[in-house]
Protein backbone atom coordinates (compact mmCIF):
# COMPACT_ATOMS: atom_id res chain seq x y z
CA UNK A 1 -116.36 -120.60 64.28
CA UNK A 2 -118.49 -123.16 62.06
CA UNK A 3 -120.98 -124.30 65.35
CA UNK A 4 -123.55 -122.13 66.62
CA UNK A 5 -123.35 -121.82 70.17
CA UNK A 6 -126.66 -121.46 71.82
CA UNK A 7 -128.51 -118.19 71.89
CA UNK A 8 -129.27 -118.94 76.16
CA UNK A 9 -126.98 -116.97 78.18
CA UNK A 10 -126.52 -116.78 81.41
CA UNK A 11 -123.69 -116.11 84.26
CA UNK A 12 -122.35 -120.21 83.88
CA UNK A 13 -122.31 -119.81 79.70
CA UNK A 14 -119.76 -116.81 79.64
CA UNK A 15 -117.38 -119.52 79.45
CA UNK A 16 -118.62 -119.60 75.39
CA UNK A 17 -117.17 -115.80 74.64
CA UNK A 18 -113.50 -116.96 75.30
CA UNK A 19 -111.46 -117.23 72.39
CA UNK A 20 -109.51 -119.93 73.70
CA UNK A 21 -113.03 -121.91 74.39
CA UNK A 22 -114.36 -120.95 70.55
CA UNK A 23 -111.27 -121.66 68.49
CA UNK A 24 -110.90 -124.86 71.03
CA UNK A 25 -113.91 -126.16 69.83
CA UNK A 26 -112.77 -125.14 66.43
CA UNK A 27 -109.90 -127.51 66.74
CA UNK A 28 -112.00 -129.97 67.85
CA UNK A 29 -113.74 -129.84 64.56
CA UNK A 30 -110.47 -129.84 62.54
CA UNK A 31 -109.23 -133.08 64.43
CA UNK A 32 -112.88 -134.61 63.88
CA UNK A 33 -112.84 -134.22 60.12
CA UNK A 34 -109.23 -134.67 59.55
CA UNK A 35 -109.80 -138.28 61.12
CA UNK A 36 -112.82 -139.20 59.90
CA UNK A 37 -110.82 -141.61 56.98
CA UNK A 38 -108.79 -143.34 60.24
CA UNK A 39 -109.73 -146.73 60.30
CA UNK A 40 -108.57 -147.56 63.38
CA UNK A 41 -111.40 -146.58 66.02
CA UNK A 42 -109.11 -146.38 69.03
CA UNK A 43 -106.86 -144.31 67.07
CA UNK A 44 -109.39 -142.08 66.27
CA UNK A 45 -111.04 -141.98 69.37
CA UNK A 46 -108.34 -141.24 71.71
CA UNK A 47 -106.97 -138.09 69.23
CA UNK A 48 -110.53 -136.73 69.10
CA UNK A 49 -111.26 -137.21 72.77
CA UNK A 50 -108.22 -135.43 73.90
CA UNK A 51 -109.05 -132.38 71.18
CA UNK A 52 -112.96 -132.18 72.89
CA UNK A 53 -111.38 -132.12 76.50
CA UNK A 54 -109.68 -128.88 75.47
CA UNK A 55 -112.79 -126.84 75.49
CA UNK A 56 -114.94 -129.22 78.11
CA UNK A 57 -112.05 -128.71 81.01
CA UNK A 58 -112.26 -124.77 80.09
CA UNK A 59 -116.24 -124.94 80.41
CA UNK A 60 -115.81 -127.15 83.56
CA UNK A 61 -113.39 -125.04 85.27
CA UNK A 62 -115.03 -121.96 84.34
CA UNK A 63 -118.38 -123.55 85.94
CA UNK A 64 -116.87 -124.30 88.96
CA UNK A 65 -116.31 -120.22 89.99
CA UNK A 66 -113.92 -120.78 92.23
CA UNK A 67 -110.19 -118.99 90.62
CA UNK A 68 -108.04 -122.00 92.16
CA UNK A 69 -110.72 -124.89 90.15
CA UNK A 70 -110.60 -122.93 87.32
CA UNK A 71 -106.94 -122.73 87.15
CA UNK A 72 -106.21 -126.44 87.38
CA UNK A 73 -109.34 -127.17 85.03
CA UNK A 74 -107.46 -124.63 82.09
CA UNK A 75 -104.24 -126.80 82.88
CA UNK A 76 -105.93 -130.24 82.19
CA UNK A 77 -107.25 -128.02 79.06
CA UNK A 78 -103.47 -127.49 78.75
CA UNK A 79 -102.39 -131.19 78.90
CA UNK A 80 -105.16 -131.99 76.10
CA UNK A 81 -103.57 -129.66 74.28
CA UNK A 82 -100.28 -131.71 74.72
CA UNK A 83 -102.30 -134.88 74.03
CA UNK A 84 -104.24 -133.88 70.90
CA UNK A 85 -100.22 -132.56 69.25
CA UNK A 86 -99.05 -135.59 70.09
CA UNK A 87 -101.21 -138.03 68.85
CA UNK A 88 -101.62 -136.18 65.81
CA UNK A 89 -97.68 -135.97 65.18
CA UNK A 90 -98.24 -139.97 65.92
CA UNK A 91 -100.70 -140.12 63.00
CA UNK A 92 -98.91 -137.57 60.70
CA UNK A 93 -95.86 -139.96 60.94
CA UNK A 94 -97.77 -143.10 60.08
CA UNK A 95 -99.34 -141.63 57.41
CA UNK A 96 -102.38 -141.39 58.62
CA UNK A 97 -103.09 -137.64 58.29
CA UNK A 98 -101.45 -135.61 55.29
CA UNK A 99 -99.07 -133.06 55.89
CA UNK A 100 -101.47 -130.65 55.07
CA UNK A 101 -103.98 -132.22 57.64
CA UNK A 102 -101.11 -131.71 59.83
CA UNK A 103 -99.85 -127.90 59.26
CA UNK A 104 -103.96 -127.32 59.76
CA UNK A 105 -103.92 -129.15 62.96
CA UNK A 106 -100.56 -127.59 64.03
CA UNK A 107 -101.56 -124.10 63.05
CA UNK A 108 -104.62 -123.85 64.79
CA UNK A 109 -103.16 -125.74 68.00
CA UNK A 110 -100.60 -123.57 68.40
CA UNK A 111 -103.26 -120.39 68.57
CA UNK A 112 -105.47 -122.33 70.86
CA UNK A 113 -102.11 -123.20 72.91
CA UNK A 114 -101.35 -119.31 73.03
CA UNK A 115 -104.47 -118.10 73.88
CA UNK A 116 -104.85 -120.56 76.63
CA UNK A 117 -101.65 -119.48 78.23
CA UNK A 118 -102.62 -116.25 77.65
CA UNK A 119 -105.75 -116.98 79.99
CA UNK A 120 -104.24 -118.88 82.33
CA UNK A 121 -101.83 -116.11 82.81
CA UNK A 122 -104.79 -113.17 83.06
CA UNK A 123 -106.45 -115.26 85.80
CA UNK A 124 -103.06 -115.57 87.59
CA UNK A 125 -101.99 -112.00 87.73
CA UNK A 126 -106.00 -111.69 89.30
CA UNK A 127 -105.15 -114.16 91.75
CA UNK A 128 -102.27 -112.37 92.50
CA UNK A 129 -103.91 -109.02 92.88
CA UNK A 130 -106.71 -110.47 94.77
CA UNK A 131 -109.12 -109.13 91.87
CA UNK A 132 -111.11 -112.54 91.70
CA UNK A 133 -114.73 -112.91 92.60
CA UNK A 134 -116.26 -115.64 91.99
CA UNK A 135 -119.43 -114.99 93.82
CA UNK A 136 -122.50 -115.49 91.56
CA UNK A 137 -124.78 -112.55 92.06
CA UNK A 138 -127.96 -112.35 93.68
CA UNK A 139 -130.91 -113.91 92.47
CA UNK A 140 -133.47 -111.14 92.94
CA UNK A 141 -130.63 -108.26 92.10
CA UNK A 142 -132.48 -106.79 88.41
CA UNK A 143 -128.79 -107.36 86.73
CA UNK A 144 -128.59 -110.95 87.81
CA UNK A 145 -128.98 -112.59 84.18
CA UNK A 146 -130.57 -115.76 86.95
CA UNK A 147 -134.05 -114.55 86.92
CA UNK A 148 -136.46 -116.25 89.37
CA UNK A 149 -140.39 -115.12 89.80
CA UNK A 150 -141.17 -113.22 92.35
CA UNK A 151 -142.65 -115.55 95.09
CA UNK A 152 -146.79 -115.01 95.32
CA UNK A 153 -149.93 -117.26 94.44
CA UNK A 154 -149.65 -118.97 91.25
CA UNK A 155 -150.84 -117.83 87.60
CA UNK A 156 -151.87 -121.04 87.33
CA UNK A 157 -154.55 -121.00 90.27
């Protein structure tokens, strides 16, 4: 993965150690640079905004913490998914993107497709099994990764 994620973790950022997530925003990249000679800004656009939503919907719907949001936020990743293909098959066949532009695009769609359903299918089965919580932990608990001071008079006083 070419970006560097940032080094702040907490609970809400776990979303950035799925694969699907990293080689989503991968793809992204691909899409970005493959199109970068498209003239056509629309064009463009629309091919490179449907390859970001992959990864934002997965972020979003993992950010939500609720199994049934994050579900239907992995499927709109899904149908981005189905968006970015197709509008890149669109500008393969105009000859806007080479066929090796393509095969990239392809290739590395068709692992972020996998792992995706992959996901999707992992958080099912959980839902199924009732082995979902989406509770965020306690503030004050010391393996809470939120960490609040502990109320008192100021430092600053």
């Amino acid at each position: 993965m070419s970006i560097q994620a940032t080094t702040r973790q907490n609970l809400n950022r776990r979303y950035m150690k799925l694969e699907a997530w990293q080689r989503g925003m991968d793809l992204f990249e691909l899409v970005f640079k493959a199109t970068a000679s498209v003239q056509d800004f629309k064009l463009r656009s629309q091919v490179t905004d449907a390859a970001q939503s992959i990864s934002a919907n997965i972020a979003e719907g993992y950010s939500r913490r609720t199994l049934p949001e994050y579900v239907q936020f992995l499927f709109f990743a899904k149908g981005s998914l189905g968006e970015a293909l197709t509008r890149s098959i669109g500008l393969h066949n105009v000859g806007l993107l080479s066929v090796a532009q393509f095969e990239s695009i392809d290739s590395l769609h068709y692992e972020v497709e996998n792992k995706l359903l992959g996901l999707i299918r992992s958080l099912e089965a959980k839902r199924a099994d009732g082995d979902w919580d989406g509770a965020l932990p306690p503030a004050h608990h010391p393996s809470s990764p939120i960490h609040h001071p502990p109320p008192g008079p100021s430092r600053h006083a």
